[in-house]
Protein backbone atom coordinates (compact mmCIF):
# COMPACT_ATOMS: atom_id res chain seq x y z
CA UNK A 1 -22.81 20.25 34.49
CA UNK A 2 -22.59 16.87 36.52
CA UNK A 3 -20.41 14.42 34.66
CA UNK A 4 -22.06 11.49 32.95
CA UNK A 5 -22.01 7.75 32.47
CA UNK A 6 -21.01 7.07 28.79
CA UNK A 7 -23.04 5.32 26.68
CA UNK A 8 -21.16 2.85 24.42
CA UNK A 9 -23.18 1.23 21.64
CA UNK A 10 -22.49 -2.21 20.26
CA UNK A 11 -20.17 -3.20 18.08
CA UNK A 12 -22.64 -3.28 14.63
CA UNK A 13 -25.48 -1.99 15.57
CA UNK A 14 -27.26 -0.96 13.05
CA UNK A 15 -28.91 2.64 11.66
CA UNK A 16 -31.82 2.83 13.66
CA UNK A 17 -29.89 2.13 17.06
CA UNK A 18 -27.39 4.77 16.50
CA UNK A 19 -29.86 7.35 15.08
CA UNK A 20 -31.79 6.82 18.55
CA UNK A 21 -28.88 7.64 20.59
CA UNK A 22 -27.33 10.51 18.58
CA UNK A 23 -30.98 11.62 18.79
CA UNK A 24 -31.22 11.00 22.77
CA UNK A 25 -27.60 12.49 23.16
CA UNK A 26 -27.99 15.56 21.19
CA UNK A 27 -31.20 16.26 23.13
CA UNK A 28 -29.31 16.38 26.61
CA UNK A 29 -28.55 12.64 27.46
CA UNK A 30 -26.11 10.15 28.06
CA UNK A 31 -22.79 10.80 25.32
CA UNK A 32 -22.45 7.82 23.21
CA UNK A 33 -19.35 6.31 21.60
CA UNK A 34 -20.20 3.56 19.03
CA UNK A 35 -17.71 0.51 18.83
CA UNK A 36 -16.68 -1.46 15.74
CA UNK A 37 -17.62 -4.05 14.23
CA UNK A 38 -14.17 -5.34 14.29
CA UNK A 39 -13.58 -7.25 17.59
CA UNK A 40 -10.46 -7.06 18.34
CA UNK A 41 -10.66 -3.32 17.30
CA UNK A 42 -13.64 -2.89 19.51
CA UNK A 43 -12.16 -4.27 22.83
CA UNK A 44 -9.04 -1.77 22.21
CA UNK A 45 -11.21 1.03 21.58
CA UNK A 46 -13.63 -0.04 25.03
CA UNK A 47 -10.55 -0.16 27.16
CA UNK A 48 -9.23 3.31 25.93
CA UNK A 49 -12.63 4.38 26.58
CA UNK A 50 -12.25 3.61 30.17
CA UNK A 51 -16.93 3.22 30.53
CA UNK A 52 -16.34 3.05 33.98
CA UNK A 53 -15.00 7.01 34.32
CA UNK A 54 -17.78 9.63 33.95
CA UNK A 55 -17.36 11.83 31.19
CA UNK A 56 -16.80 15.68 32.71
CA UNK A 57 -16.41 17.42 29.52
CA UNK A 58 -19.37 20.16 29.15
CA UNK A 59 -21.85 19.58 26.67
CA UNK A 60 -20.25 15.99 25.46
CA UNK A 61 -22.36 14.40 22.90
CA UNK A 62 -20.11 12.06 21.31
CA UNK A 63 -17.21 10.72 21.83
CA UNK A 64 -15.81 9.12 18.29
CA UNK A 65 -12.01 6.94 18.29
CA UNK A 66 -9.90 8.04 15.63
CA UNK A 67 -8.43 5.47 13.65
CA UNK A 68 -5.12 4.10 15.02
CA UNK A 69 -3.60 3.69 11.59
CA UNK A 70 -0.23 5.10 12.69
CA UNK A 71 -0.58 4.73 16.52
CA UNK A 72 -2.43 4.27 19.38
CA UNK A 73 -6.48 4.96 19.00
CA UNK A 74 -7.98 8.17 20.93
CA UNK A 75 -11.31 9.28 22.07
CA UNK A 76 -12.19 11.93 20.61
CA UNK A 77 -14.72 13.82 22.32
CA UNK A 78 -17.41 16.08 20.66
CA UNK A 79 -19.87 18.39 22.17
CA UNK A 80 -23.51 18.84 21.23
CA UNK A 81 -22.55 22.87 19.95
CA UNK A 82 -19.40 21.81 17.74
CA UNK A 83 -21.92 18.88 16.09
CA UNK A 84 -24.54 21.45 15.27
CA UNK A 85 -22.64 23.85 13.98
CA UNK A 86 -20.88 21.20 11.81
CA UNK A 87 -24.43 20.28 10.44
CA UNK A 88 -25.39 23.70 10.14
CA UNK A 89 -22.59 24.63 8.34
CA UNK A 90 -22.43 21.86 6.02
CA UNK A 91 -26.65 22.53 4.78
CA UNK A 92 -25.61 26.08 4.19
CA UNK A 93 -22.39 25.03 2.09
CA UNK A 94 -24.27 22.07 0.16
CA UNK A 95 -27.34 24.33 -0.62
CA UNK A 96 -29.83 23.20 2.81
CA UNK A 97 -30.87 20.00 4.29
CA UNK A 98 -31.36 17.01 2.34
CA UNK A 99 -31.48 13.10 2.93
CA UNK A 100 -28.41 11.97 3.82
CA UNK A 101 -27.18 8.33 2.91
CA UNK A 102 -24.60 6.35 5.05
CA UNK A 103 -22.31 4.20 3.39
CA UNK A 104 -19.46 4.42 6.21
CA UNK A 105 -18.72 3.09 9.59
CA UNK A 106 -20.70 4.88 12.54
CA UNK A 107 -17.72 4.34 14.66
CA UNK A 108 -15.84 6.00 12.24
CA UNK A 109 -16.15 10.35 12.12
CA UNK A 110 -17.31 10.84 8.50
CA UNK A 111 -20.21 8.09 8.71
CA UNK A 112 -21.11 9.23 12.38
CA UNK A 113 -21.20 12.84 11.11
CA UNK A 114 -24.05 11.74 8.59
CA UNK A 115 -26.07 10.18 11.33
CA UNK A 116 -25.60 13.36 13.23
CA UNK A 117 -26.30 15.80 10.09
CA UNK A 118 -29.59 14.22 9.84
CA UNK A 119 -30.64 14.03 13.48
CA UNK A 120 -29.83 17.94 13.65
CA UNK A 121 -31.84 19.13 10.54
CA UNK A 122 -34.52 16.68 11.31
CA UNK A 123 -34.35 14.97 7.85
CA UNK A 124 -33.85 11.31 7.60
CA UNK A 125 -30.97 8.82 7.15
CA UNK A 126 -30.81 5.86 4.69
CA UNK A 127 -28.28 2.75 5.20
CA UNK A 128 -27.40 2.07 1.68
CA UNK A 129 -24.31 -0.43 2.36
CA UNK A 130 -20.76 0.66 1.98
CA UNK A 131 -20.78 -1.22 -1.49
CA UNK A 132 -23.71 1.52 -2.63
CA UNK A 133 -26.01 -1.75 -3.39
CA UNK A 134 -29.34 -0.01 -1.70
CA UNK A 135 -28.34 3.44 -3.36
CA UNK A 136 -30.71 3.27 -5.98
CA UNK A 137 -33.54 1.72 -4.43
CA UNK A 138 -33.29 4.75 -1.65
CA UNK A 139 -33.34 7.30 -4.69
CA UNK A 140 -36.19 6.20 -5.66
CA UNK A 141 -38.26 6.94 -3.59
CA UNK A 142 -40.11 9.80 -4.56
CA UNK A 143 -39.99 12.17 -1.21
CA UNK A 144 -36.34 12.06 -0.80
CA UNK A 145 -35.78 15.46 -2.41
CA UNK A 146 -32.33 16.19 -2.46
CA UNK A 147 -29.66 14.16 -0.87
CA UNK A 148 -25.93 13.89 -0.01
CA UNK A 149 -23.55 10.90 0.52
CA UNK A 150 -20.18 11.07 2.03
CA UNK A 151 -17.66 8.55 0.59
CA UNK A 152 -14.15 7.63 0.45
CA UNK A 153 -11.71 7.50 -2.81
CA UNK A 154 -12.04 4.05 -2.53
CA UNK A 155 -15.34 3.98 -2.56
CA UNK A 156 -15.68 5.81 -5.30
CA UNK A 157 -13.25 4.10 -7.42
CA UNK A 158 -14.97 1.12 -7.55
CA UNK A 159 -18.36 2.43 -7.93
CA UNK A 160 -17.08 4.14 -11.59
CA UNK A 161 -16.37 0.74 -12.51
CA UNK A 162 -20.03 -0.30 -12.24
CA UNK A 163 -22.32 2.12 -14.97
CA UNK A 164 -24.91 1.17 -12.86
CA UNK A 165 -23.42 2.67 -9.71
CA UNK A 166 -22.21 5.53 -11.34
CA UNK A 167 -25.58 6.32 -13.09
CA UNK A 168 -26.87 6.17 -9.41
CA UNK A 169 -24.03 8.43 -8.06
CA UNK A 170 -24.77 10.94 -10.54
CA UNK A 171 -28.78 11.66 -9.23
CA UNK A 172 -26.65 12.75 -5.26
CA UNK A 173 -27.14 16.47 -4.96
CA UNK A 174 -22.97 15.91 -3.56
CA UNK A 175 -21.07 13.01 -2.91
CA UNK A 176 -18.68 14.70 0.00
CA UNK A 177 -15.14 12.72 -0.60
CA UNK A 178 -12.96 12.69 2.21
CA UNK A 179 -10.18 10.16 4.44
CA UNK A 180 -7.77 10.45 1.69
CA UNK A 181 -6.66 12.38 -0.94
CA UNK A 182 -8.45 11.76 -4.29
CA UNK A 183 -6.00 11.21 -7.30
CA UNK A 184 -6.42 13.74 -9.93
CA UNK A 185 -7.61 11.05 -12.54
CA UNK A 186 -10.82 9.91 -10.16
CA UNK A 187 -11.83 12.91 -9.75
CA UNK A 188 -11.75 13.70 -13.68
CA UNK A 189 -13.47 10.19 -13.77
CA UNK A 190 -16.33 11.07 -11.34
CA UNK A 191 -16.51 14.69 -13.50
CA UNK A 192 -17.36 12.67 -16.66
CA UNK A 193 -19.97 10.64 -15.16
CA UNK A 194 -21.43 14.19 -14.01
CA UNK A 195 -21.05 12.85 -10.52
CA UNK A 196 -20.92 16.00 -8.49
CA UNK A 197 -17.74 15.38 -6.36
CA UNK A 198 -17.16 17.76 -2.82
CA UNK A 199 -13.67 17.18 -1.66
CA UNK A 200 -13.26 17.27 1.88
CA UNK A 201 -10.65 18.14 4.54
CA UNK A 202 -11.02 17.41 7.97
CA UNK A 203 -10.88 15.14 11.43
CA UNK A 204 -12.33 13.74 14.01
CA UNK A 205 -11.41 16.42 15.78
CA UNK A 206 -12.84 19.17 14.10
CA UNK A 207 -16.39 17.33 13.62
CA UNK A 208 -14.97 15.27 10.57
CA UNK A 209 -14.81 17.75 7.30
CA UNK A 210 -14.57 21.44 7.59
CA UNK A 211 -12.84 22.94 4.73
CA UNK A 212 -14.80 21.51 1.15
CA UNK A 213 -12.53 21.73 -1.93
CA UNK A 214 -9.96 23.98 -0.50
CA UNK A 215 -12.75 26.44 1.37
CA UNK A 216 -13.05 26.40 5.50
CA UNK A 217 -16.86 26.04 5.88
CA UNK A 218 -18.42 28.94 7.55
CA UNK A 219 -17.24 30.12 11.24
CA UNK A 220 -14.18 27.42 10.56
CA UNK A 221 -10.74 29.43 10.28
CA UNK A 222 -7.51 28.16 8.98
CA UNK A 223 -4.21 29.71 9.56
CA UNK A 224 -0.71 27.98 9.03
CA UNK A 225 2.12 27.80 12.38
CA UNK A 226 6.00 29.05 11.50
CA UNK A 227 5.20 29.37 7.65
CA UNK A 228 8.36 28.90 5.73
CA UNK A 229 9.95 30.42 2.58
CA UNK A 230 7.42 28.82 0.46
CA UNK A 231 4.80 29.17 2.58
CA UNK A 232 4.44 25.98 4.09
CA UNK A 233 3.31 25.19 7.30
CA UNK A 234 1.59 23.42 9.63
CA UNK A 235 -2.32 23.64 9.52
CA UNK A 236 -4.21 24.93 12.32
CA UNK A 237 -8.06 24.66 11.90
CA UNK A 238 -10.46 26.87 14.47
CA UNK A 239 -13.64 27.82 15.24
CA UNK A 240 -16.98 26.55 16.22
CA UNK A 241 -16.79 22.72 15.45
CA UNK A 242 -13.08 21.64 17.41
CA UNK A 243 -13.19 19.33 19.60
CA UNK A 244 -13.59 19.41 23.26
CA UNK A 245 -10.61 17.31 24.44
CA UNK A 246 -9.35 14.09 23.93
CA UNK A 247 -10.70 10.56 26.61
CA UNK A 248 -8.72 11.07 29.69
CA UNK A 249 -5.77 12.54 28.15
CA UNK A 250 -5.59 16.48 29.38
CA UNK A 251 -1.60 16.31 28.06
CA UNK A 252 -2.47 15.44 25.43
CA UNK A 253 -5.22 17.82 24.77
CA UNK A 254 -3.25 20.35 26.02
CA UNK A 255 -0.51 20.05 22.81
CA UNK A 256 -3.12 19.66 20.50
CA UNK A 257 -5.40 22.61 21.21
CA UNK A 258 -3.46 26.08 20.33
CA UNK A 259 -4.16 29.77 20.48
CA UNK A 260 -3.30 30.79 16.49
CA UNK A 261 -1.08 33.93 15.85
CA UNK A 262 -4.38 35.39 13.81
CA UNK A 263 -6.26 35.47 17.44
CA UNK A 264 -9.27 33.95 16.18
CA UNK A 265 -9.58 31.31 19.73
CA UNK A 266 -8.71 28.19 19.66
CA UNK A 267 -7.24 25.53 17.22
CA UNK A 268 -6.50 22.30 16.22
CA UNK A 269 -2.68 21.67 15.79
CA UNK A 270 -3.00 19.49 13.01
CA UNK A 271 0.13 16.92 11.39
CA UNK A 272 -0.34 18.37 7.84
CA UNK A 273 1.73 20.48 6.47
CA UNK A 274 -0.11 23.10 3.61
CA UNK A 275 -0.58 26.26 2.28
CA UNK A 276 -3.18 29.36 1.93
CA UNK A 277 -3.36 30.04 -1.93
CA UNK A 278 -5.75 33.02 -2.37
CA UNK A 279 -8.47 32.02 0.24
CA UNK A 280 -8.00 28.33 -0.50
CA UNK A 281 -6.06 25.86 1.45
CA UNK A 282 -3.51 23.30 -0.12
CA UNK A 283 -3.13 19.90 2.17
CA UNK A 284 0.50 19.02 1.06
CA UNK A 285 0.70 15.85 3.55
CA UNK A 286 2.14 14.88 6.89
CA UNK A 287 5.28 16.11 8.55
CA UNK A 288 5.36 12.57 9.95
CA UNK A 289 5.94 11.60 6.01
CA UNK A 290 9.10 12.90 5.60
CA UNK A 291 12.19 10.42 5.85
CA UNK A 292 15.71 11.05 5.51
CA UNK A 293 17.49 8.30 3.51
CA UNK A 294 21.26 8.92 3.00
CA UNK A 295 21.48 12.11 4.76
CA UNK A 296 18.75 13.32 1.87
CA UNK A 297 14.98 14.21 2.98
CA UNK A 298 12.22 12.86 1.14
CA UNK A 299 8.99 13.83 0.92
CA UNK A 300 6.46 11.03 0.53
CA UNK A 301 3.41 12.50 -0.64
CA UNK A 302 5.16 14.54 -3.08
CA UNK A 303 6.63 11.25 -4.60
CA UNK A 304 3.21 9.59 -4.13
CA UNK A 305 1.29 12.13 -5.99
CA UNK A 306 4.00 12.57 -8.76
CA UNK A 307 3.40 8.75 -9.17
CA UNK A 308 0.11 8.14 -8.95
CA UNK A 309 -0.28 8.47 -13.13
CA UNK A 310 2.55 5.08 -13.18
CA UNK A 311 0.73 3.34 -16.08
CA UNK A 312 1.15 0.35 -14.05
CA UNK A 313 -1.11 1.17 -11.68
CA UNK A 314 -4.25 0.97 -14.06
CA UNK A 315 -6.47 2.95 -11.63
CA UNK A 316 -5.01 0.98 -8.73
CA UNK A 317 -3.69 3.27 -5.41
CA UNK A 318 0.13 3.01 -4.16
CA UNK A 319 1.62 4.14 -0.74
CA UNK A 320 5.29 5.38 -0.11
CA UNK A 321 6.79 4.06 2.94
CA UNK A 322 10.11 4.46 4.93
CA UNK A 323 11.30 1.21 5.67
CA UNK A 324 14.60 1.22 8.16
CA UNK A 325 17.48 0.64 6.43
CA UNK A 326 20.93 0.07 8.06
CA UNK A 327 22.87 1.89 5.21
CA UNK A 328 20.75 4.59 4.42
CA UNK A 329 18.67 5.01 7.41
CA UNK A 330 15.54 4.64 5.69
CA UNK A 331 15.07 3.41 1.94
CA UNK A 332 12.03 4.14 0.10
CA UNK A 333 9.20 1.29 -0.77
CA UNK A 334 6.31 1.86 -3.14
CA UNK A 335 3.57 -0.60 -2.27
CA UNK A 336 0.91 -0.18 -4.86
CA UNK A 337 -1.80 -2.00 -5.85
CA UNK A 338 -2.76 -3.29 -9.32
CA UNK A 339 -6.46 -4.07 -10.22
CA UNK A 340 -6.20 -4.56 -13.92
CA UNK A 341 -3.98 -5.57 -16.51
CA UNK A 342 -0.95 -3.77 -17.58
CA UNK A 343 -1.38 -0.95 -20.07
CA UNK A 344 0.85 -2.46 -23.48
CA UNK A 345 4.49 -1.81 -22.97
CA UNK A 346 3.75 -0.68 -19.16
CA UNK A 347 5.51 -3.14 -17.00
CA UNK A 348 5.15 -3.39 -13.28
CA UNK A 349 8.34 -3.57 -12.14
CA UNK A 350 10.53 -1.62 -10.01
CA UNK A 351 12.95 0.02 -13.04
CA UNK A 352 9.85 0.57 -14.76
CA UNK A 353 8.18 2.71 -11.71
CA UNK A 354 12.05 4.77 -11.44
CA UNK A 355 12.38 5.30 -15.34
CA UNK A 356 8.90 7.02 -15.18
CA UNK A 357 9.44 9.11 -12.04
CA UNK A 358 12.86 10.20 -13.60
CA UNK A 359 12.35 13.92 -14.07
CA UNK A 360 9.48 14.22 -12.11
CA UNK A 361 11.49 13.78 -8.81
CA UNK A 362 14.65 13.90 -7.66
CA UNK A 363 16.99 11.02 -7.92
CA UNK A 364 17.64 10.63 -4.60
CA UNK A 365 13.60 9.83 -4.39
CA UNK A 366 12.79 7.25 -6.36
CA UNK A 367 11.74 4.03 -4.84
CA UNK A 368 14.59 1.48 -4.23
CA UNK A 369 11.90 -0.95 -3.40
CA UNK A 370 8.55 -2.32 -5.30
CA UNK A 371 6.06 -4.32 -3.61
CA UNK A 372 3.07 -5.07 -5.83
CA UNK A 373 0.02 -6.37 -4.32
CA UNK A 374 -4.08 -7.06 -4.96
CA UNK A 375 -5.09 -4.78 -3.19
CA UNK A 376 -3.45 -2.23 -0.09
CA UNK A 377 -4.53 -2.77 3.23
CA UNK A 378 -7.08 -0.77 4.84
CA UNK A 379 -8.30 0.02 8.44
CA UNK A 380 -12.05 0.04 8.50
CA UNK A 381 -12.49 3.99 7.81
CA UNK A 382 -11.05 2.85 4.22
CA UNK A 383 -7.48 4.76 5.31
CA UNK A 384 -4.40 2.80 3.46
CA UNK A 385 -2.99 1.09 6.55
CA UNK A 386 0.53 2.31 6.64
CA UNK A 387 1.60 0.46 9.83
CA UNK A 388 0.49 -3.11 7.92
CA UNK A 389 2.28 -1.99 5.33
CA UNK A 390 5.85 -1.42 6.99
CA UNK A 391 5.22 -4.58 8.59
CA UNK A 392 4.95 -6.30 5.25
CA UNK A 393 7.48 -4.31 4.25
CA UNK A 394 10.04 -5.20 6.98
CA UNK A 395 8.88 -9.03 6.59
CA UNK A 396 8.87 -9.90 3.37
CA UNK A 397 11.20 -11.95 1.76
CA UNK A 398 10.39 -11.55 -1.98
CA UNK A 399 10.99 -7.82 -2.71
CA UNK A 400 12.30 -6.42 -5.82
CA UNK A 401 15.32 -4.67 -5.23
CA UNK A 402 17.55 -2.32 -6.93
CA UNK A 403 20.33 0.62 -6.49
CA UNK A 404 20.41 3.77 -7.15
CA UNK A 405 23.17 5.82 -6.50
């Protein structure tokens, strides 16, 4: 195949636009890469892009920037074979084709991956706003027929707020739930509203989501890289939807794609670390969210998730972070958000947060730091934006501090 001219699409253009192109792109044309809204996000993403190159991957339908939350963003480039058998497998987990409903970012994987679900099953697509305002005027329409939404926790926290939101939520066939891990208690939340929650694991490059609540859809493998005595290693996801390579970066490509020990082809050599329970796969977090503080390793989503029930928090979120630290190295800082009042006798202080992880972690790992805040930054996929928040971290002057030795 003769390379190609890519395609971007302007920053916020709208359903219609970027269900043409998927449509043209999918078909055999020009490989599209939408920008964001954002602008100064949008020129960074244009000149990693590099328009002006010809795209030489085979196949290349899409090309689809990750992020950047803890780095540099990347172009992730898709072919028109991974995309369909993404859609394809999705249908045949989620029961067959339905109406899908975009409440995400088209720049971003998960909302792009709706467009392209619909375009490949020839069913339609229906904007309904990333606050869910135009969700129950779409499901009411009376040829919809079944229909799927793909959100994330945030999302979805703040639509259980609103009873009539959730009422809406509940009519979705499956709301797929993905960018972040869900806390325990919004997902018991979503249960009693008979919402009918589909956790999702995935990235950009593997066609967004391709293992739903612990399960590797079908043709995807999973297999974990030098396992240790627990069983915990890195995840390596295969099969038909990886990606082709990443914009102009063969090195890079080169260390992410791997041949897996289980010789099932190729791989993506993920950052998460996990385990195979049964035929079920457990996302444990990053190996980039380890720290050592005083000569001591801590594991950040394992303190994250063992405080995530803080009565403080009052359905709020919180992010651990390793802030440098000429004494220790790194000390640990909780930023967390609080988006109601205090529980009685739950204070939202820092010797409040230790005394209630006391027990449930070690006492080496229990925040030294407390920064409580409206609301945690974001980057516009709805990811907690962990680079802001070491900034802030670093910065600020008004921290409550304590010792523990």
């Amino acid at each position: 195949m003769h390379p190609e001219a890519l395609r971007l699409l302007p920053p916020g253009s709208d359903l219609a636009v970027v269900t043409e192109a998927v449509a043209a792109a999918m078909a055999g044309g020009q490989p599209i890469a939408p920008l964001p809204a954002d602008p100064a996000e949008a020129s960074r993403v244009r000149t990693m892009l590099r328009p002006d190159r010809p795209v030489t991957e085979p196949d290349a339908a899409v090309i689809v920037s990750t992020s950047g939350s803890t780095g540099t963003p990347k172009g992730v480039v898709l072919s028109r074979s991974a995309i369909s058998a993404s859609a394809a497998a999705t249908h045949a987990r989620l029961g067959g084709a339905g109406h899908w409903l975009l409440a995400l970012p088209t720049h971003y994987v998960a909302g792009l991956m709706v467009v392209t679900r619909a375009v490949a099953a020839d069913v339609g697509v229906s904007d309904v706003g990333s606050d869910l305002s135009g969700l129950a005027r779409v499901l009411a329409a009376d040829d919809i027929g079944r229909s799927y939404l793909s959100l994330v926790p945030t999302q979805l926290a703040r639509a259980l707020d609103d009873p009539d939101l959730s009422a809406a939520l509940s009519r979705v066939d499956a709301v797929l739930l993905g960018g972040a891990a869900a806390r325990p208690d919004l997902l018991r939340r979503a249960a009693e509203a008979d919402i009918d929650v589909v956790t999702t694991y995935g990235m950009s490059e593997t066609c967004g989501g391709c293992v739903y609540d612990g399960v590797p859809l079908q043709g995807v493998t999973i297999s974990l890289a030098d396992p240790d005595a627990d069983g915990v290693g890195r995840v390596l996801l295969g099969g038909p939807t990886v990606f082709s390579g990443y914009r102009l970066q063969p090195e890079l490509t080169g260390t992410t794609l791997t041949s897996p020990s289980t010789g099932s082809g190729v791989a993506v050599r993920t950052n998460d670390r996990g385990r195979i329970v049964g035929d079920r796969l457990e996302v444990l977090g990053r190996f980039d969210d380890v720290i050592i503080s005083g000569g001591l390793k801590i594991d950040l989503a394992a303190v994250e998730r063992a405080a995530r029930d803080w009565p403080a928090l009052v359905g709020g979120e919180l992010a651990m972070i390793g802030v440098p630290d000429e004494e220790w190295g790194s000390r640990l800082v909780c930023c967390a958000e609080q988006v109601g009042r205090p529980q009685p006798g739950a204070p939202a202080d820092l010797a409040a947060l230790q005394d209630f992880l006391t027990g449930r972690v070690a006492r080496h790992e229990r925040p030294r730091e407390l920064i409580m805040m409206a609301r945690l930054p974001r980057t516009s996929s709805g990811k907690i934006d962990r680079q802001r928040l070491l900034a802030d971290a670093i910065g600020s002057a008004t921290r409550s501090e304590a010792t523990v030795r």
